[in-house]
PDB file of N, CA and C in Angstrom:
ATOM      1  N   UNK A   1      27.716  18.702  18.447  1.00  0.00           N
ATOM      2  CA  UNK A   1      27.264  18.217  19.727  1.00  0.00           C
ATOM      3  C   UNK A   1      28.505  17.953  20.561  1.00  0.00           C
ATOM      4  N   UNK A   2      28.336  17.960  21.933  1.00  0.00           N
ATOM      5  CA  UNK A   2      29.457  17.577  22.791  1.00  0.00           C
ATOM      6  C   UNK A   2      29.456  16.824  24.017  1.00  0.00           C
ATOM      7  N   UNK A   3      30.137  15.915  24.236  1.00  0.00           N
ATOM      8  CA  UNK A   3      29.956  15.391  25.064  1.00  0.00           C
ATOM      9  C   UNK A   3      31.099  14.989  26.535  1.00  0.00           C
ATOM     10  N   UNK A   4      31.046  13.805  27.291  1.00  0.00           N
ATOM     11  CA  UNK A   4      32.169  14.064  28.522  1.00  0.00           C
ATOM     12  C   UNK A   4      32.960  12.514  27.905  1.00  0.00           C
ATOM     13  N   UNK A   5      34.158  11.919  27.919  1.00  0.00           N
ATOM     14  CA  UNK A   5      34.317  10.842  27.909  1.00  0.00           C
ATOM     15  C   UNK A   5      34.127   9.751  28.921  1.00  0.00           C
ATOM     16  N   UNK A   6      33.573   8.960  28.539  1.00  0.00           N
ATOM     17  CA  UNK A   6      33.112   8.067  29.605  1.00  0.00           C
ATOM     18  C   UNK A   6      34.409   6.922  30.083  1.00  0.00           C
ATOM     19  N   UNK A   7      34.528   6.533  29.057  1.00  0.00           N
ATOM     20  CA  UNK A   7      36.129   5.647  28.700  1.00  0.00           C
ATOM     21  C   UNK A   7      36.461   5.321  27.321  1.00  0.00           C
ATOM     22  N   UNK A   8      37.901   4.853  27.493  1.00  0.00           N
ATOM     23  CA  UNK A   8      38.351   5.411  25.838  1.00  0.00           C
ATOM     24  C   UNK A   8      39.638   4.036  26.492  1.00  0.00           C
ATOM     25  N   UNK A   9      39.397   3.123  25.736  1.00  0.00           N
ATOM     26  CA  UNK A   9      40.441   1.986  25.116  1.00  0.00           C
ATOM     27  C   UNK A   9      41.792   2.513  24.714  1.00  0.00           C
ATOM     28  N   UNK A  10      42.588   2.337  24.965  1.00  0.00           N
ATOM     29  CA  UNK A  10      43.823   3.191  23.710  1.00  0.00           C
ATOM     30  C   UNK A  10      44.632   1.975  22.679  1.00  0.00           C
ATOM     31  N   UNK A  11      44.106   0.704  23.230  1.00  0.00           N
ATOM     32  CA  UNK A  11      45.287  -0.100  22.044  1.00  0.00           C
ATOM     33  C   UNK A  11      43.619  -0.485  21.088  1.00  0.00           C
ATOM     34  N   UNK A  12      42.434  -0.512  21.153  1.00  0.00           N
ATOM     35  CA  UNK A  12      41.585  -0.571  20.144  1.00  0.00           C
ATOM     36  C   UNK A  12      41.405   0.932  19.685  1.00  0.00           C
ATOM     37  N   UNK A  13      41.476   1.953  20.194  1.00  0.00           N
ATOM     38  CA  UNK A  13      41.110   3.218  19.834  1.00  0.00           C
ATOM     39  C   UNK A  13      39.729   3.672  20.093  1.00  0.00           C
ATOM     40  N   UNK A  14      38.761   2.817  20.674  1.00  0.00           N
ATOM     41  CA  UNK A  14      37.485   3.415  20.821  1.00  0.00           C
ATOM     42  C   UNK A  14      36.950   3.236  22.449  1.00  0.00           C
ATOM     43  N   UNK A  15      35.792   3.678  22.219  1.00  0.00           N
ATOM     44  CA  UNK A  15      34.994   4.401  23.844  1.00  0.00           C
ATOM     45  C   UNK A  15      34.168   4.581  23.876  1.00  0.00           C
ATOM     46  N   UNK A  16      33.611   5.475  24.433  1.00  0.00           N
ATOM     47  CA  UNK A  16      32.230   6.230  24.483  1.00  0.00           C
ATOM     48  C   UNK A  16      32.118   6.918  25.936  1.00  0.00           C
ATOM     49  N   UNK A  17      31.112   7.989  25.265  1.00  0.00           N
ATOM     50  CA  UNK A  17      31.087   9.147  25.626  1.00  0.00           C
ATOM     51  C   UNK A  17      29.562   9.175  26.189  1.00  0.00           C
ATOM     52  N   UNK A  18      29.360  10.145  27.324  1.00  0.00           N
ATOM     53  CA  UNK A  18      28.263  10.628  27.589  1.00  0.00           C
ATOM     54  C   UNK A  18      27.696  12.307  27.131  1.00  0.00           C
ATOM     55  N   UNK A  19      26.468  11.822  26.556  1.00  0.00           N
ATOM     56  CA  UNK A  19      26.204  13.143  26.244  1.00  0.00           C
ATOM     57  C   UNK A  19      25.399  14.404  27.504  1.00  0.00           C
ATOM     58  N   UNK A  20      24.930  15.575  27.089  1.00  0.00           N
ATOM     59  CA  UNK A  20      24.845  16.011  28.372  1.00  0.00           C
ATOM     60  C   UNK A  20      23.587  15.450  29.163  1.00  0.00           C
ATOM     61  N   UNK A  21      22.658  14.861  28.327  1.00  0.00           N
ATOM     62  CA  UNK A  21      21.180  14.272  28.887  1.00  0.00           C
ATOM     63  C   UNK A  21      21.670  12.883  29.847  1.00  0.00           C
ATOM     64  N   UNK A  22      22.897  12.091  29.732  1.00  0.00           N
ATOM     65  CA  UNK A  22      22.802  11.287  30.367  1.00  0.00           C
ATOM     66  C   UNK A  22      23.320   9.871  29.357  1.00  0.00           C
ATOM     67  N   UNK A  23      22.822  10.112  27.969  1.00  0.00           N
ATOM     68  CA  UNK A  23      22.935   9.155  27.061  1.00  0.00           C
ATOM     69  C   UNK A  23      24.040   9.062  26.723  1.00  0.00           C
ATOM     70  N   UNK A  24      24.494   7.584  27.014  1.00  0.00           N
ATOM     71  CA  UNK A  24      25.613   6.638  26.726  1.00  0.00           C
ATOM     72  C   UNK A  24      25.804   7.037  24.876  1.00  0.00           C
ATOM     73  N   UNK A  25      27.177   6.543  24.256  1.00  0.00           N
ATOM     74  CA  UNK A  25      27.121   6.760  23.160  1.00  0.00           C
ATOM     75  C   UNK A  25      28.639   6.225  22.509  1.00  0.00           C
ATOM     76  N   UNK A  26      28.560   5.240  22.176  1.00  0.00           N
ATOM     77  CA  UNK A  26      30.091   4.242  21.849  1.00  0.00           C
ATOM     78  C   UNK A  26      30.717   4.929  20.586  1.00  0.00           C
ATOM     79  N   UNK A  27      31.889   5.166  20.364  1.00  0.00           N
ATOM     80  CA  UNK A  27      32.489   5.754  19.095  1.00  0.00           C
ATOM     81  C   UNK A  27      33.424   4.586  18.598  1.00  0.00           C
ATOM     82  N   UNK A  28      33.581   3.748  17.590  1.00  0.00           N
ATOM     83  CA  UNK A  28      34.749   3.238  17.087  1.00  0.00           C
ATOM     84  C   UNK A  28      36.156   3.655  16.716  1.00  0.00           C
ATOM     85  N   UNK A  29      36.826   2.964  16.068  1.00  0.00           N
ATOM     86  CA  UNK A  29      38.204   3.111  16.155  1.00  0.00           C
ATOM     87  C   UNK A  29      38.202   4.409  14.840  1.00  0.00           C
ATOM     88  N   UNK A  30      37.837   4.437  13.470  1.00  0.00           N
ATOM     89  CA  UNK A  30      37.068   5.175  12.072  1.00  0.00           C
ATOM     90  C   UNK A  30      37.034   6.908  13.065  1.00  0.00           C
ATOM     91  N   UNK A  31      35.965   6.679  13.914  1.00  0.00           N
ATOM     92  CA  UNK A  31      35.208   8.298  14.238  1.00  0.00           C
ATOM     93  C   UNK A  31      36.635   8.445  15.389  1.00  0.00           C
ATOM     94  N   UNK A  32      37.252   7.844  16.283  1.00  0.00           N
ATOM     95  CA  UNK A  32      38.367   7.967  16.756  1.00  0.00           C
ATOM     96  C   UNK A  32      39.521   8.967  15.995  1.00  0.00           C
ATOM     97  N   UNK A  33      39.645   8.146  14.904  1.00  0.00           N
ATOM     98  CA  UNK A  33      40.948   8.491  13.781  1.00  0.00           C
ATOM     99  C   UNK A  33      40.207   9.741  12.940  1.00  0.00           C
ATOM    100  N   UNK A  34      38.932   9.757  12.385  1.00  0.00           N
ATOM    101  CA  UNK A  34      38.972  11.276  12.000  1.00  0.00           C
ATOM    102  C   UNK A  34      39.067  12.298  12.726  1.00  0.00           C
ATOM    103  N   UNK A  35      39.128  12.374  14.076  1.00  0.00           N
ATOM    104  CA  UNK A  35      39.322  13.459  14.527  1.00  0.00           C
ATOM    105  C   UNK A  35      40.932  14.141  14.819  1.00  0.00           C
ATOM    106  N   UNK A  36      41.223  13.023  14.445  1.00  0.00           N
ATOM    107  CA  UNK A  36      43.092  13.159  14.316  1.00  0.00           C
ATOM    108  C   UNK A  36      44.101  13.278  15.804  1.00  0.00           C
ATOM    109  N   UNK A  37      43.085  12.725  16.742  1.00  0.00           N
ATOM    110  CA  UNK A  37      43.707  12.678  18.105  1.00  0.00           C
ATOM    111  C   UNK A  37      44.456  11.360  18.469  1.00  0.00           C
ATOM    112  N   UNK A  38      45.035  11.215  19.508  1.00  0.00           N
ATOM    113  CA  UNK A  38      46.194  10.273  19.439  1.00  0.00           C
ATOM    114  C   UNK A  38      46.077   9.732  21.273  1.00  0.00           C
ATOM    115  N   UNK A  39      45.436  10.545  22.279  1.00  0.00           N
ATOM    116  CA  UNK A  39      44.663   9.713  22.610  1.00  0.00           C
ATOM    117  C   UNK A  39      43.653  10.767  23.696  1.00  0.00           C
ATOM    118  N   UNK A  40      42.879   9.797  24.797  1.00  0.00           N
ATOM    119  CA  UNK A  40      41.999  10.470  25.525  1.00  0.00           C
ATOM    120  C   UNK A  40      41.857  10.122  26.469  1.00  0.00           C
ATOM    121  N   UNK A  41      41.266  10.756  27.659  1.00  0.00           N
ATOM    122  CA  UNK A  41      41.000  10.200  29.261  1.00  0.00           C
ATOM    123  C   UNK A  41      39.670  10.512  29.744  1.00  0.00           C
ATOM    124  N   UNK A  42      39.369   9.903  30.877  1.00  0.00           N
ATOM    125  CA  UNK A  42      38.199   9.932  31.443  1.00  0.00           C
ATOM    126  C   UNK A  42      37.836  11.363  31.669  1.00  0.00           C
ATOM    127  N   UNK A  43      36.977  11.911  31.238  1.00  0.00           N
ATOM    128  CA  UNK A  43      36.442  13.521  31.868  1.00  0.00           C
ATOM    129  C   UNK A  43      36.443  14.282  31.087  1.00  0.00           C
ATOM    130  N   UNK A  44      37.169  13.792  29.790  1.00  0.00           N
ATOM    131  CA  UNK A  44      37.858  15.341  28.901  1.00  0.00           C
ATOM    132  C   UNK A  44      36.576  15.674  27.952  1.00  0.00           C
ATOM    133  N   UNK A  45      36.405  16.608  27.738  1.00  0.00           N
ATOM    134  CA  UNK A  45      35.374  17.264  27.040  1.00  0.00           C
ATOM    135  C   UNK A  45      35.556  17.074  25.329  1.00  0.00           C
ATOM    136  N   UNK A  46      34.612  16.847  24.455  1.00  0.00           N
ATOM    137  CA  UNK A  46      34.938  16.416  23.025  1.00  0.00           C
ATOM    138  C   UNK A  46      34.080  17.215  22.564  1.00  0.00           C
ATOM    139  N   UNK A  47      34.208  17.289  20.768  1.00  0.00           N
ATOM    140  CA  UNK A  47      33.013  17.870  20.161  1.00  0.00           C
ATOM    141  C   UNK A  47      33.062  16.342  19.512  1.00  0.00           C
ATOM    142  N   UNK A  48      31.536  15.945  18.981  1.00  0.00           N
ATOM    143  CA  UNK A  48      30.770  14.911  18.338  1.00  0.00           C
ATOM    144  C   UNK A  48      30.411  15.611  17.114  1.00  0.00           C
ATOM    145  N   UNK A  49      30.320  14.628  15.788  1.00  0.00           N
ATOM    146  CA  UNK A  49      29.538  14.895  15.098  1.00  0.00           C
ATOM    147  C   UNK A  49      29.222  13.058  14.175  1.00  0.00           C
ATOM    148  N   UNK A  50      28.040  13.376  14.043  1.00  0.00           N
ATOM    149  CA  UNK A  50      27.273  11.984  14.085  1.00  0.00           C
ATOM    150  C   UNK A  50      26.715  11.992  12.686  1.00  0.00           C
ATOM    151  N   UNK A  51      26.573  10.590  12.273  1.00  0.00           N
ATOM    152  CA  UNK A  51      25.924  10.338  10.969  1.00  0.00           C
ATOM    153  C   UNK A  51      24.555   9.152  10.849  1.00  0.00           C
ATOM    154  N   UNK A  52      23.576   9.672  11.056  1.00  0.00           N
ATOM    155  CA  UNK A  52      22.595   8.697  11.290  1.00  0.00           C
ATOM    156  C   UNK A  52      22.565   7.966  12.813  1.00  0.00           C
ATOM    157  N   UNK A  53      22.677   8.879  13.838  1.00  0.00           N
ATOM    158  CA  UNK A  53      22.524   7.985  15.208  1.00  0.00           C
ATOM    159  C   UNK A  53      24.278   7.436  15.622  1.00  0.00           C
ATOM    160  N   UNK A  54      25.575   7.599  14.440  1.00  0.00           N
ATOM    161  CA  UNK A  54      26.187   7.360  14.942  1.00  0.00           C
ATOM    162  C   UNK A  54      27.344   8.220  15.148  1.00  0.00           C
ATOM    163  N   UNK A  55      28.688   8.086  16.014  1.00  0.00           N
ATOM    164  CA  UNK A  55      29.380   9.183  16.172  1.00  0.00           C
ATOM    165  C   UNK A  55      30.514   8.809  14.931  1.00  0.00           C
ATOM    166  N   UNK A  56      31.104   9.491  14.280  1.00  0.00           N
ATOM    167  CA  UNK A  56      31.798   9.236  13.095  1.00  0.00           C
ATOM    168  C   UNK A  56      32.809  10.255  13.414  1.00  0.00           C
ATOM    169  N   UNK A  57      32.986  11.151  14.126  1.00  0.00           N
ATOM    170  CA  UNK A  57      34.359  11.969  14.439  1.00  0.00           C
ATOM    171  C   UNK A  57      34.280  11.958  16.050  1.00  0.00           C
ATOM    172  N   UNK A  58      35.379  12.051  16.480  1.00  0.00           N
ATOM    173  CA  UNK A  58      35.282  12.585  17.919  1.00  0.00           C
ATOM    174  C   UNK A  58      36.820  13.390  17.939  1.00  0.00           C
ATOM    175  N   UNK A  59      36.287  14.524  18.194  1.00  0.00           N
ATOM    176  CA  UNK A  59      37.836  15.431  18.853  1.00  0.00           C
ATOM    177  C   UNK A  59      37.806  16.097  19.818  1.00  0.00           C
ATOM    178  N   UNK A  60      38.559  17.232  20.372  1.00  0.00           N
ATOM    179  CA  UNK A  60      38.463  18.014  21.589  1.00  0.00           C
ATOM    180  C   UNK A  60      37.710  19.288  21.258  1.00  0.00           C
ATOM    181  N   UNK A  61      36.869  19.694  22.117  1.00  0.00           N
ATOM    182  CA  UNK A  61      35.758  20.447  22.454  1.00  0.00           C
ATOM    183  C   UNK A  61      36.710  21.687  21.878  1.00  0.00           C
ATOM    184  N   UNK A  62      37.616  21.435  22.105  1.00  0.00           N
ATOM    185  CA  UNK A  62      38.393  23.526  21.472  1.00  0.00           C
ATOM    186  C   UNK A  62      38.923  23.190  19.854  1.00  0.00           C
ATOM    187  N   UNK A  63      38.607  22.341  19.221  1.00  0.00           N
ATOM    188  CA  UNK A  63      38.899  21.973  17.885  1.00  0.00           C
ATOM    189  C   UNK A  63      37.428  22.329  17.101  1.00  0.00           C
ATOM    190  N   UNK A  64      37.369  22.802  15.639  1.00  0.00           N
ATOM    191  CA  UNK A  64      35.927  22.891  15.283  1.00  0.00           C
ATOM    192  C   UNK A  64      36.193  21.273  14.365  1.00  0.00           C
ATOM    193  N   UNK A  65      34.541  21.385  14.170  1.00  0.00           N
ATOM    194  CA  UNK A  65      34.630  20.246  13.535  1.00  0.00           C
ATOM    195  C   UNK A  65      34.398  20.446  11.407  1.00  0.00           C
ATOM    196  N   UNK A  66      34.230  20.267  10.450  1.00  0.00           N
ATOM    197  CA  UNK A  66      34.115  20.695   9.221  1.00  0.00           C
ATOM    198  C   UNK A  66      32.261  20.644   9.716  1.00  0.00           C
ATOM    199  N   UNK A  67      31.563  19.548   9.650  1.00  0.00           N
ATOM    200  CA  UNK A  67      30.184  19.481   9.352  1.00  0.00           C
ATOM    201  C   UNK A  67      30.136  18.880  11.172  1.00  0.00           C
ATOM    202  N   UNK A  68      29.500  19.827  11.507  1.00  0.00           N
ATOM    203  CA  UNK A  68      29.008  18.978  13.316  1.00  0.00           C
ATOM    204  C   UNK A  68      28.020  19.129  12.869  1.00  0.00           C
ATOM    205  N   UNK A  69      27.732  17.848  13.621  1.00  0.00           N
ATOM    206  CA  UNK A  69      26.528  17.104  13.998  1.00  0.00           C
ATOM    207  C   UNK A  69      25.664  17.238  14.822  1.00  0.00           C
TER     208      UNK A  69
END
């Protein structure tokens, strides 16, 4: 799944993202750090992949992910 960043913290590491329907969607510092990025800005495009309703990786839309969500 993919979404737009909405805002992204950089000294906690987390944010959230909008997906394309509109829906808000908070990522922690965990789904931050697996995606192995270091940091992010308002607008930038991500790929998601989620575990039960939540986002557990977030990286950049031109990265694949192992198991997306």
């Amino acid at each position: 799944m993919q979404g737009t960043v909405k805002d992204f913290d950089a000294a906690a590491r987390t944010g959230s993202v909008l997906l394309d329907d509109g829906t808000e969607l908070p990522f922690d510092a965990d789904a931050f750090a697996a995606g192995g990025l270091r940091l992010l800005r308002f607008g930038q495009r991500v790929n998601l992949a989620t575990d039960g309703g939540r986002i557990c990786v977030v990286t950049l839309s031109t990265f694949p992910l192992e198991n997306p969500g």
